[in-house]
PDB file of N, CA and C in Angstrom:
ATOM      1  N   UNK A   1       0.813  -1.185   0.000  1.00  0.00           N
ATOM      2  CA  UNK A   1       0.000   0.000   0.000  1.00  0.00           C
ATOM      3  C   UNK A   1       0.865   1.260   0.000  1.00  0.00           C
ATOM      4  N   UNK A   2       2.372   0.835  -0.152  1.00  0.00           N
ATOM      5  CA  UNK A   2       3.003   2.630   0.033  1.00  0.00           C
ATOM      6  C   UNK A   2       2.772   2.763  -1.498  1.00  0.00           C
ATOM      7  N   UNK A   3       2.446   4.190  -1.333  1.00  0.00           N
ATOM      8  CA  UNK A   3       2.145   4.919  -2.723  1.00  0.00           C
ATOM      9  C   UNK A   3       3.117   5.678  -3.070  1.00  0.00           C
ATOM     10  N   UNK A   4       4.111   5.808  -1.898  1.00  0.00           N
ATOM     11  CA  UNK A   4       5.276   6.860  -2.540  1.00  0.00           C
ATOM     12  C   UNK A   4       6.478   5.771  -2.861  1.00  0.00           C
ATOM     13  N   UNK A   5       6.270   4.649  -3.220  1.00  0.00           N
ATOM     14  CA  UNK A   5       7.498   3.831  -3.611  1.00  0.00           C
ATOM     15  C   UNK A   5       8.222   3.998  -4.699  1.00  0.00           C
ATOM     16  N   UNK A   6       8.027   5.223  -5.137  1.00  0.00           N
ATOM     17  CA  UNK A   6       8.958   5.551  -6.344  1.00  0.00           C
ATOM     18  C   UNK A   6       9.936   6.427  -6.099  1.00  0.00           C
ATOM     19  N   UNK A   7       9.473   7.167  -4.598  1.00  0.00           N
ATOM     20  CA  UNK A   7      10.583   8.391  -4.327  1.00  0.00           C
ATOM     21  C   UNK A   7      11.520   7.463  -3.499  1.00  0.00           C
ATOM     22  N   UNK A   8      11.556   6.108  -3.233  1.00  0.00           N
ATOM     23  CA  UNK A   8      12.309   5.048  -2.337  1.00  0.00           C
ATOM     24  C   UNK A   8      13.601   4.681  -3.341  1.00  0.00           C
ATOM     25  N   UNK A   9      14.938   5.181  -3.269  1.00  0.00           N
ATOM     26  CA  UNK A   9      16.064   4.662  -3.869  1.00  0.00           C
ATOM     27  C   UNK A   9      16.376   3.272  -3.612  1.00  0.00           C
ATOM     28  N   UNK A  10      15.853   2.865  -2.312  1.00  0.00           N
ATOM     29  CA  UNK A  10      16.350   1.317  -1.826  1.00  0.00           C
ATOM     30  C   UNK A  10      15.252   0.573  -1.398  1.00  0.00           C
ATOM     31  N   UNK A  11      15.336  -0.835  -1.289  1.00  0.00           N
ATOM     32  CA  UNK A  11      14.404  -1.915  -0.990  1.00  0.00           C
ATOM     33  C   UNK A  11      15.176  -2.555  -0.093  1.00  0.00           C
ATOM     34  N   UNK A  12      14.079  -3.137   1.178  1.00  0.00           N
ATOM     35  CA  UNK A  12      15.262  -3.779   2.077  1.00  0.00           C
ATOM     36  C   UNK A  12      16.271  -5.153   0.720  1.00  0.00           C
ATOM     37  N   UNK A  13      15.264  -5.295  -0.002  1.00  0.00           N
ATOM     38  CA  UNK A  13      15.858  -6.406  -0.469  1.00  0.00           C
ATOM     39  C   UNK A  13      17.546  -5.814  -1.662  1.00  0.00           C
ATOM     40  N   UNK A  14      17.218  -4.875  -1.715  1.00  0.00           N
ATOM     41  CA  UNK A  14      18.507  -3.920  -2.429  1.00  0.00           C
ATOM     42  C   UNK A  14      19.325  -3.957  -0.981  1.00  0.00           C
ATOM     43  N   UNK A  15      19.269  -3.585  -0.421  1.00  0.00           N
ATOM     44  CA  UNK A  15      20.427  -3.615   0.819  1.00  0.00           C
ATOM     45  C   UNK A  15      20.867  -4.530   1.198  1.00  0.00           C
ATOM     46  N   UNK A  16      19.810  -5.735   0.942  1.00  0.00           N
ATOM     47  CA  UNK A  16      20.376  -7.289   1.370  1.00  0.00           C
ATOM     48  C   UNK A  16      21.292  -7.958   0.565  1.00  0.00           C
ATOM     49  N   UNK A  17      20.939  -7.635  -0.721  1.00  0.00           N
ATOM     50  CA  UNK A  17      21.734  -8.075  -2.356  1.00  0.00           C
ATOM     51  C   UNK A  17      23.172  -7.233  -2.430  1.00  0.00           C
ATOM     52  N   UNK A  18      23.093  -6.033  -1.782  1.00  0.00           N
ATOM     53  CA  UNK A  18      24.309  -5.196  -2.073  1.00  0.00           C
ATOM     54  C   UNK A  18      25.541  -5.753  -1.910  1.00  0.00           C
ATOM     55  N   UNK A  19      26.367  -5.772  -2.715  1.00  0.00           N
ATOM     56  CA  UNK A  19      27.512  -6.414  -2.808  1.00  0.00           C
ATOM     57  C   UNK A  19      28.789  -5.192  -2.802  1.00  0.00           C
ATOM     58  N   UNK A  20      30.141  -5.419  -1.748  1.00  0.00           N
ATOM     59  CA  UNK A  20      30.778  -4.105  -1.705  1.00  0.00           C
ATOM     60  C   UNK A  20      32.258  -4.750  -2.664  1.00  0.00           C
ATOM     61  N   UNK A  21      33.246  -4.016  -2.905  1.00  0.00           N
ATOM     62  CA  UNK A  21      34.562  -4.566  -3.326  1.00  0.00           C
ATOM     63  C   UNK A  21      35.183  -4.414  -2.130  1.00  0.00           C
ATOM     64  N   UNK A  22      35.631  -5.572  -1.992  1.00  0.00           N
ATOM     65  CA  UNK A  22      36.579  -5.634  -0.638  1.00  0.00           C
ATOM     66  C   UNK A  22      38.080  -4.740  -1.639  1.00  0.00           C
ATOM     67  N   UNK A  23      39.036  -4.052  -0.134  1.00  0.00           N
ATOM     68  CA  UNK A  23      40.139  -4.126  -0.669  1.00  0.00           C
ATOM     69  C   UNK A  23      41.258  -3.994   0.713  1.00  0.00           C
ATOM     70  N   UNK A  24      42.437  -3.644   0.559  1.00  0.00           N
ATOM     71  CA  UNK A  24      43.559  -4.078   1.392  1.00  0.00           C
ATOM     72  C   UNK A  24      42.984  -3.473   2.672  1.00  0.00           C
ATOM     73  N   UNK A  25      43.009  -2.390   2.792  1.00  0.00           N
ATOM     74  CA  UNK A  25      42.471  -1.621   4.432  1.00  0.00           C
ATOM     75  C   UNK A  25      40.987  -1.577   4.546  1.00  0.00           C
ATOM     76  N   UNK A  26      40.273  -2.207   3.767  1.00  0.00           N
ATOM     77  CA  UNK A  26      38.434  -2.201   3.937  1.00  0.00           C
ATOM     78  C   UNK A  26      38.308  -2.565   5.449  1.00  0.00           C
ATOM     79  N   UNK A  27      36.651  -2.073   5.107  1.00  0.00           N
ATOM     80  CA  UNK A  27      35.663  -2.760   6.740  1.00  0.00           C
ATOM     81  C   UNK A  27      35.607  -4.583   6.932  1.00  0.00           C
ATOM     82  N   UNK A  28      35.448  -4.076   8.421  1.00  0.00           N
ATOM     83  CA  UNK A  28      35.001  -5.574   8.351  1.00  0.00           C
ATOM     84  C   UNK A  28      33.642  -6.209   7.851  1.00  0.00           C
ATOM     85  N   UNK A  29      34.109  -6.718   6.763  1.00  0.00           N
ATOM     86  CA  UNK A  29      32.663  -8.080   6.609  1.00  0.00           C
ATOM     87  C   UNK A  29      31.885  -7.806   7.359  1.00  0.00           C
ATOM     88  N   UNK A  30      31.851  -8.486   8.592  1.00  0.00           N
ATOM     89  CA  UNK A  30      31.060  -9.063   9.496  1.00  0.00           C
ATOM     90  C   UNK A  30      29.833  -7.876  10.131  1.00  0.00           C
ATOM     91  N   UNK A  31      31.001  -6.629  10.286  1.00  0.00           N
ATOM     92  CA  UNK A  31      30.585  -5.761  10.894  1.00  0.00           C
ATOM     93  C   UNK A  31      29.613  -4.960   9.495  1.00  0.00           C
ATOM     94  N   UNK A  32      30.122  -4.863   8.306  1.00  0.00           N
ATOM     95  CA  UNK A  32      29.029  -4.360   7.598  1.00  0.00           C
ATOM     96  C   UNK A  32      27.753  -4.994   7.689  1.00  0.00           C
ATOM     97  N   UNK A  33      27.515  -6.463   7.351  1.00  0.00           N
ATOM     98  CA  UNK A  33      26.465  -7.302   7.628  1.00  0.00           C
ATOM     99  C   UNK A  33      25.637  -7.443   8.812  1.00  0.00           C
ATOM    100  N   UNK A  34      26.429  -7.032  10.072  1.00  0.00           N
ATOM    101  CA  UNK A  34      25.331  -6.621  11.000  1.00  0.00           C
ATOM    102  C   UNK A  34      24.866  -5.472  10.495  1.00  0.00           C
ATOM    103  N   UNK A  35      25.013  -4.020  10.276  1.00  0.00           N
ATOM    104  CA  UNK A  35      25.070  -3.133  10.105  1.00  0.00           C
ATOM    105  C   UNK A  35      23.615  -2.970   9.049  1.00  0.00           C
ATOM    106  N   UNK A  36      23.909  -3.440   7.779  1.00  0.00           N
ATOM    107  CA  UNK A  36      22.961  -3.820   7.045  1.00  0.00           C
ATOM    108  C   UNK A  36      22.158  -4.663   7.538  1.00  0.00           C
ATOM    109  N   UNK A  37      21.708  -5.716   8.249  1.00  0.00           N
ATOM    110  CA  UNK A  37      20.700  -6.439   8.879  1.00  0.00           C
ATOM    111  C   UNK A  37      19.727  -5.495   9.594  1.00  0.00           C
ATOM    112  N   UNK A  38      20.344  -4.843  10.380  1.00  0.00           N
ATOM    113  CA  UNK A  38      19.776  -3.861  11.407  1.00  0.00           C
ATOM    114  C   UNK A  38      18.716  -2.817  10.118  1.00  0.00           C
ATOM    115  N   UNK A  39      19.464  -2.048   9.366  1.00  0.00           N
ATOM    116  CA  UNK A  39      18.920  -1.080   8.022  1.00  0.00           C
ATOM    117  C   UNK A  39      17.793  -2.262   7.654  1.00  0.00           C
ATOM    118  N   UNK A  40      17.837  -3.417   7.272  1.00  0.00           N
ATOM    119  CA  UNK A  40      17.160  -4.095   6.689  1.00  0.00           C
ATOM    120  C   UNK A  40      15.709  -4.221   7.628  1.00  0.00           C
ATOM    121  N   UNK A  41      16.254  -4.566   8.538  1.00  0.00           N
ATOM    122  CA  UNK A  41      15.020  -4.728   9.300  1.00  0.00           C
ATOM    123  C   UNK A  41      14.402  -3.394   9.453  1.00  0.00           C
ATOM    124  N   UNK A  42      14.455  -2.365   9.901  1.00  0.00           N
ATOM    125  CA  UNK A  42      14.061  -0.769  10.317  1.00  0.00           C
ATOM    126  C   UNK A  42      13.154  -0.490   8.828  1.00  0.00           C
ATOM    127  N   UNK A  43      13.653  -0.838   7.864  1.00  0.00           N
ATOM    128  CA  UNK A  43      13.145  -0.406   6.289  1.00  0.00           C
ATOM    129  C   UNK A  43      11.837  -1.482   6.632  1.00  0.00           C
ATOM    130  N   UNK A  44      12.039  -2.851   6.375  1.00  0.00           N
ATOM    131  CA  UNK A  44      10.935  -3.452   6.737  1.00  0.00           C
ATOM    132  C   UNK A  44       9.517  -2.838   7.916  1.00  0.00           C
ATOM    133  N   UNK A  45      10.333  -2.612   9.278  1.00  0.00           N
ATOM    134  CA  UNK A  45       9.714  -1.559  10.100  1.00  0.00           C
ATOM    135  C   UNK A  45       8.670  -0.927   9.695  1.00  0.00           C
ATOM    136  N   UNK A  46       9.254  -0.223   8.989  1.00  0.00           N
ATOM    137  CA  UNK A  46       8.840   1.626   8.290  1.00  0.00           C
ATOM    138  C   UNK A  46       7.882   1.047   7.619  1.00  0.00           C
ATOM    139  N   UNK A  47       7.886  -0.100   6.498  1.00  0.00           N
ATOM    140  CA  UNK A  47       6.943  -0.496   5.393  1.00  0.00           C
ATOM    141  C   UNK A  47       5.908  -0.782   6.148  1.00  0.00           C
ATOM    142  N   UNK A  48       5.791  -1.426   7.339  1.00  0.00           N
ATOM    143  CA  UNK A  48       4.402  -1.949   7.717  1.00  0.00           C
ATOM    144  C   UNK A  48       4.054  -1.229   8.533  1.00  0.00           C
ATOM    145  N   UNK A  49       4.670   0.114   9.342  1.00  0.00           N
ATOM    146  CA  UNK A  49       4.211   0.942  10.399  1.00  0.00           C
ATOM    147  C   UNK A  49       3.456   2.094   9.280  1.00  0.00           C
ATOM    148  N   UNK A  50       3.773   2.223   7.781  1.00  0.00           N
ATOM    149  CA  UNK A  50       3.859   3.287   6.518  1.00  0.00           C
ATOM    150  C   UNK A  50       2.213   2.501   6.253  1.00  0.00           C
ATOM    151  N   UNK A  51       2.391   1.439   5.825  1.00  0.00           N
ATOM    152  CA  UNK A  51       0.821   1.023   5.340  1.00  0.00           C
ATOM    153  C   UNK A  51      -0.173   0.763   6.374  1.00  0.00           C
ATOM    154  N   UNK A  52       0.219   1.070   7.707  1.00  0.00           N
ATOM    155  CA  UNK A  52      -0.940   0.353   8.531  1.00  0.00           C
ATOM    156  C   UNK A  52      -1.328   2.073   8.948  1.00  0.00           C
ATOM    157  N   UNK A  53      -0.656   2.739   8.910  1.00  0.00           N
ATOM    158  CA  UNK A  53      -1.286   4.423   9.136  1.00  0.00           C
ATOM    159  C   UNK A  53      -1.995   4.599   8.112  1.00  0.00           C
ATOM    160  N   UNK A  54      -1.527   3.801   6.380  1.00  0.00           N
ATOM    161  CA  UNK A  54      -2.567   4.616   5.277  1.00  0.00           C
ATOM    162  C   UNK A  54      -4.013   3.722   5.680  1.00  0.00           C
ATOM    163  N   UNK A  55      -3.944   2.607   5.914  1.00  0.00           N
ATOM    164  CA  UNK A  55      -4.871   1.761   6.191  1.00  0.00           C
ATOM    165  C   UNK A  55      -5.807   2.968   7.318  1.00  0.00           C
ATOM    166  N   UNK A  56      -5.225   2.607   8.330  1.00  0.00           N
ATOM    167  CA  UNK A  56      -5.861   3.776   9.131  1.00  0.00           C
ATOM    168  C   UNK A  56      -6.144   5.335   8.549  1.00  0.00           C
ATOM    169  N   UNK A  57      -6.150   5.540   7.681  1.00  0.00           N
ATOM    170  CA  UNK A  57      -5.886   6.936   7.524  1.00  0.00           C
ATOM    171  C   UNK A  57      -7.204   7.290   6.204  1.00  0.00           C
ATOM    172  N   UNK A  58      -7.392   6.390   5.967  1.00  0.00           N
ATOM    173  CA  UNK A  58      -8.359   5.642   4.577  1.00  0.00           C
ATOM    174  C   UNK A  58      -9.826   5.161   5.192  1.00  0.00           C
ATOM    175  N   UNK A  59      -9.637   4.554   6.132  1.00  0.00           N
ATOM    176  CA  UNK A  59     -10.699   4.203   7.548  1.00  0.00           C
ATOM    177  C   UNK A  59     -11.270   5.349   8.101  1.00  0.00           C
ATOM    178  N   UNK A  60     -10.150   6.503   8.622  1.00  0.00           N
ATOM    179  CA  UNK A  60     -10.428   7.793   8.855  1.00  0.00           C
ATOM    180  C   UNK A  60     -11.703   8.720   7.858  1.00  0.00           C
ATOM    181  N   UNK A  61     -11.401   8.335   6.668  1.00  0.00           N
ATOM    182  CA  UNK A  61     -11.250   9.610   5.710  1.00  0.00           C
ATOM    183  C   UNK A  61     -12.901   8.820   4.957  1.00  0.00           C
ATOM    184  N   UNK A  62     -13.230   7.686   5.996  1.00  0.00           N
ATOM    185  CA  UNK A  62     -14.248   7.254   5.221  1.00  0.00           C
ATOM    186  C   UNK A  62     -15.407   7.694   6.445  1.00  0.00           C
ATOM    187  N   UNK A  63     -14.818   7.273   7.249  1.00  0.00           N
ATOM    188  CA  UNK A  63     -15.886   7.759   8.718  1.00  0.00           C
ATOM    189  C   UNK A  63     -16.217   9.137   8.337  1.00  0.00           C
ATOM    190  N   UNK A  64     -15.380  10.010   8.283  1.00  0.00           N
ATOM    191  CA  UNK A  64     -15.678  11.199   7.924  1.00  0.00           C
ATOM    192  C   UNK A  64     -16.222  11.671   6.997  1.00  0.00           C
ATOM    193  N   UNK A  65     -16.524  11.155   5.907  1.00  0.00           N
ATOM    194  CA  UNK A  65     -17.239  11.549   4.924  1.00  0.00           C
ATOM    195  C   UNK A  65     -18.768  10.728   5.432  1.00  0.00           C
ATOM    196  N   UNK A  66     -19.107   9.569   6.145  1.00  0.00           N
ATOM    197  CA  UNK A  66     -20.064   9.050   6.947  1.00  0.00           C
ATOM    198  C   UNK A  66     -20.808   9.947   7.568  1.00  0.00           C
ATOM    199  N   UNK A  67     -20.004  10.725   8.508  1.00  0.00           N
ATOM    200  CA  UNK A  67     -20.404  11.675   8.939  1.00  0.00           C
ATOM    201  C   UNK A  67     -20.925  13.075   8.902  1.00  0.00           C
ATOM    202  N   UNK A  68     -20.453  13.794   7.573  1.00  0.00           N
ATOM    203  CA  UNK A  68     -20.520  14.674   6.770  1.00  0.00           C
ATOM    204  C   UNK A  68     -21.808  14.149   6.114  1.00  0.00           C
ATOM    205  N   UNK A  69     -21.877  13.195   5.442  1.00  0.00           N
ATOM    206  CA  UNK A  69     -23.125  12.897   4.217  1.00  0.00           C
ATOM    207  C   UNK A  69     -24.503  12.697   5.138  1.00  0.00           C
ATOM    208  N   UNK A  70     -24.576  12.465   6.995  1.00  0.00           N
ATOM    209  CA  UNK A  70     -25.692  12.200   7.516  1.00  0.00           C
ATOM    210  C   UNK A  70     -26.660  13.263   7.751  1.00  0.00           C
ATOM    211  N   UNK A  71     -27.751  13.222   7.411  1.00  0.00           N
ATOM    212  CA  UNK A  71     -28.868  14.498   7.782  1.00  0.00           C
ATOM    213  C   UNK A  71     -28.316  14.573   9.439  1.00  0.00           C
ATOM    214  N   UNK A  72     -28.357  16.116   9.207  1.00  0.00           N
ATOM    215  CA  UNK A  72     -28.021  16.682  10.472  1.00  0.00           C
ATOM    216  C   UNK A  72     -29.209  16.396  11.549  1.00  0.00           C
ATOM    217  N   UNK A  73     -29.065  16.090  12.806  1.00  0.00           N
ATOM    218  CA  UNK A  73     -29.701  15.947  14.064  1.00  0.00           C
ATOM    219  C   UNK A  73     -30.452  17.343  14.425  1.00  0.00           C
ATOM    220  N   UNK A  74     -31.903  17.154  14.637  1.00  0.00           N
ATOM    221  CA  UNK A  74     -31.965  18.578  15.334  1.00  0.00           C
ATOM    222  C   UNK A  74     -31.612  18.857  17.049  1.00  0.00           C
ATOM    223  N   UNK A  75     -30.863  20.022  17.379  1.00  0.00           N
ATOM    224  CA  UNK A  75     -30.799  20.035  18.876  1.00  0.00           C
ATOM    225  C   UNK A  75     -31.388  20.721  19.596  1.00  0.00           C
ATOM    226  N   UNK A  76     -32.157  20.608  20.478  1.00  0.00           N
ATOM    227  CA  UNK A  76     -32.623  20.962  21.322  1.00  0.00           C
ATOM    228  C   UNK A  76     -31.938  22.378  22.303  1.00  0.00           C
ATOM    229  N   UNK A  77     -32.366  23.467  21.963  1.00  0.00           N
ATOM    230  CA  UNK A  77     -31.539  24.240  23.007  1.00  0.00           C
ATOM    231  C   UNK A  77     -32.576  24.626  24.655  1.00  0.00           C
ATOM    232  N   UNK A  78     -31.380  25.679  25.265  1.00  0.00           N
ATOM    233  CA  UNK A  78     -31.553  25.317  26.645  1.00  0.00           C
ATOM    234  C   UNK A  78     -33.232  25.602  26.737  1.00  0.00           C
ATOM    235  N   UNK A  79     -33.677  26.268  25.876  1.00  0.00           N
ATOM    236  CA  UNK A  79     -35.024  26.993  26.468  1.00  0.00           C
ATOM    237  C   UNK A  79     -35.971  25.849  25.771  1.00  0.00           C
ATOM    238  N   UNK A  80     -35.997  25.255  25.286  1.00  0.00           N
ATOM    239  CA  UNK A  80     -36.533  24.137  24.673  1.00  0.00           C
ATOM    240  C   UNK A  80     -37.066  23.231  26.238  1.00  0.00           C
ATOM    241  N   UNK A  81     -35.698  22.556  26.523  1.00  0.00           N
ATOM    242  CA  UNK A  81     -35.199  21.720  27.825  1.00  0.00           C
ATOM    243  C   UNK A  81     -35.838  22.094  29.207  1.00  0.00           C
ATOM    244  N   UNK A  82     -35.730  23.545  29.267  1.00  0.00           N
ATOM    245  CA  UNK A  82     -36.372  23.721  29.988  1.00  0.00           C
ATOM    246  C   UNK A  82     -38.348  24.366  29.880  1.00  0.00           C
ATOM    247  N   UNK A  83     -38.407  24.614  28.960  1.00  0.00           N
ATOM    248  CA  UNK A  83     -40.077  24.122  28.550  1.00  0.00           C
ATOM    249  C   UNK A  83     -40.393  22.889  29.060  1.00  0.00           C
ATOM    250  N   UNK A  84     -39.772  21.897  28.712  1.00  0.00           N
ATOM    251  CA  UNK A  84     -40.172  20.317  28.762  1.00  0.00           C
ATOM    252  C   UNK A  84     -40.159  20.257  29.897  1.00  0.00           C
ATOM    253  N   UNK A  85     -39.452  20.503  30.557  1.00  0.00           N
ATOM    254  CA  UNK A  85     -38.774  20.355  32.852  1.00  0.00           C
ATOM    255  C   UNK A  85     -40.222  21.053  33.325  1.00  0.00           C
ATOM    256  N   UNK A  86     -40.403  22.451  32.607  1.00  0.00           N
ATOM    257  CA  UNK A  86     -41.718  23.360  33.380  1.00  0.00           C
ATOM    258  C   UNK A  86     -43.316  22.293  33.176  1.00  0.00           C
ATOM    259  N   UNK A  87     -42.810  21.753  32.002  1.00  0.00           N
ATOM    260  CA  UNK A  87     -44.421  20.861  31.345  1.00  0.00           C
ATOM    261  C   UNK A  87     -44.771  19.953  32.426  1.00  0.00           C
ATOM    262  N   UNK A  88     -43.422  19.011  32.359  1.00  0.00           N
ATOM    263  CA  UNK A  88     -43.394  17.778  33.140  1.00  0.00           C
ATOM    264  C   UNK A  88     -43.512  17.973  35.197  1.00  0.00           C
ATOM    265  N   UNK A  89     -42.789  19.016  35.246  1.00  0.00           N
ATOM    266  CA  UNK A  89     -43.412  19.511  36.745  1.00  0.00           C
ATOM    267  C   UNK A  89     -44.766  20.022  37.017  1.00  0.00           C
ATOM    268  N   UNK A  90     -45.557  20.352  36.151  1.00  0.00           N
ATOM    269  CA  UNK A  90     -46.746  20.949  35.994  1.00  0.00           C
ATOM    270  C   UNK A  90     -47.650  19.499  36.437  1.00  0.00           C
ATOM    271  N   UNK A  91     -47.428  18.798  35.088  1.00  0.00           N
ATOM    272  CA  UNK A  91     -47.795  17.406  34.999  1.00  0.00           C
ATOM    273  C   UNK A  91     -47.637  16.315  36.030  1.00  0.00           C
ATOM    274  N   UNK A  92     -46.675  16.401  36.804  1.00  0.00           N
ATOM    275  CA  UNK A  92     -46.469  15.833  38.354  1.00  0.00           C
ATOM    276  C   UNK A  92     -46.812  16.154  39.154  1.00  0.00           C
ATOM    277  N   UNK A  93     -46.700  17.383  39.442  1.00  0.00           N
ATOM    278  CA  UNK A  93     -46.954  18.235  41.028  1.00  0.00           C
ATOM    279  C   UNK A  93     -48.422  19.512  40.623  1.00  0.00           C
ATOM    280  N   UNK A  94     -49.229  19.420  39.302  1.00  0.00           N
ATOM    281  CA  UNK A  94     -49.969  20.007  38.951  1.00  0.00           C
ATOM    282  C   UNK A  94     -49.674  21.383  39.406  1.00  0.00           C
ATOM    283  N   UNK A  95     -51.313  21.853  40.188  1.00  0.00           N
ATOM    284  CA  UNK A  95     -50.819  23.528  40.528  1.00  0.00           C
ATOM    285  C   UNK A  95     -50.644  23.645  41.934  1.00  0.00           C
ATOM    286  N   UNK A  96     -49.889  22.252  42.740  1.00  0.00           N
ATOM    287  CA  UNK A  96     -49.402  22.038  43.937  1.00  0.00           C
ATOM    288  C   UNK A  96     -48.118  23.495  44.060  1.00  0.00           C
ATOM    289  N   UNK A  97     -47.308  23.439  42.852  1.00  0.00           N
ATOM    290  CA  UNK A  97     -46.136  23.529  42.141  1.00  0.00           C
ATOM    291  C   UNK A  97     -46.003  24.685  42.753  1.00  0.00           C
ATOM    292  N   UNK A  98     -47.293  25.443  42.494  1.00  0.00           N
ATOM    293  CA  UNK A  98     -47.635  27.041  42.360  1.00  0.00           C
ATOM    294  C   UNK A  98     -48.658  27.689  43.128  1.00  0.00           C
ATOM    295  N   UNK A  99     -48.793  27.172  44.271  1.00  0.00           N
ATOM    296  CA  UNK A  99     -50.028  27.329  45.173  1.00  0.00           C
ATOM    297  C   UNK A  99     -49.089  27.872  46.331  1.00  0.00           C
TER     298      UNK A  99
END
């Protein structure tokens, strides 16, 4: 799912394949190959921490348009709320309320 894999110069699997010319005073072997293992893995990392945000991010971008496309709710404001409180005390305690 990465979509920017074209601006990517390397693939873990390019780092794994990379082949160096040894010569008289070079690195150590050993120590490049850890070195690259570590890169290898972190790139891997990145790839599945990279697609599981677009995943999420796609999930996001759908809820939200869910939400956007629903007929709006009507709300009730305070003087509404309290109409209904004055009705319903009326309706309980009649003109006890107000006597």
């Amino acid at each position: 799912m990465l979509t920017n894999t074209n601006k990517l110069k390397l693939t873990a699997k390019d780092i794994l394949e990379k082949e160096f010319k040894s010569s008289m005073r070079g690195y150590k072997q050993e120590e490049v190959d850890q070195f690259l293992d570590t890169i290898i893995k972190d790139y891997e990392t990145f790839a599945k921490v990279i697609e599981e945000l677009q995943t999420e991010n796609l999930r996001l971008k759908k809820q939200l348009d869910e939400v956007r496309t629903r007929p709006a709710q009507p709300t009730a404001t305070n003087f509404d709320i309290l109409k209904r409180l004055s009705n319903l005390e009326k309706h309980v305690f009649g003109n006890k309320l107000y006597d």
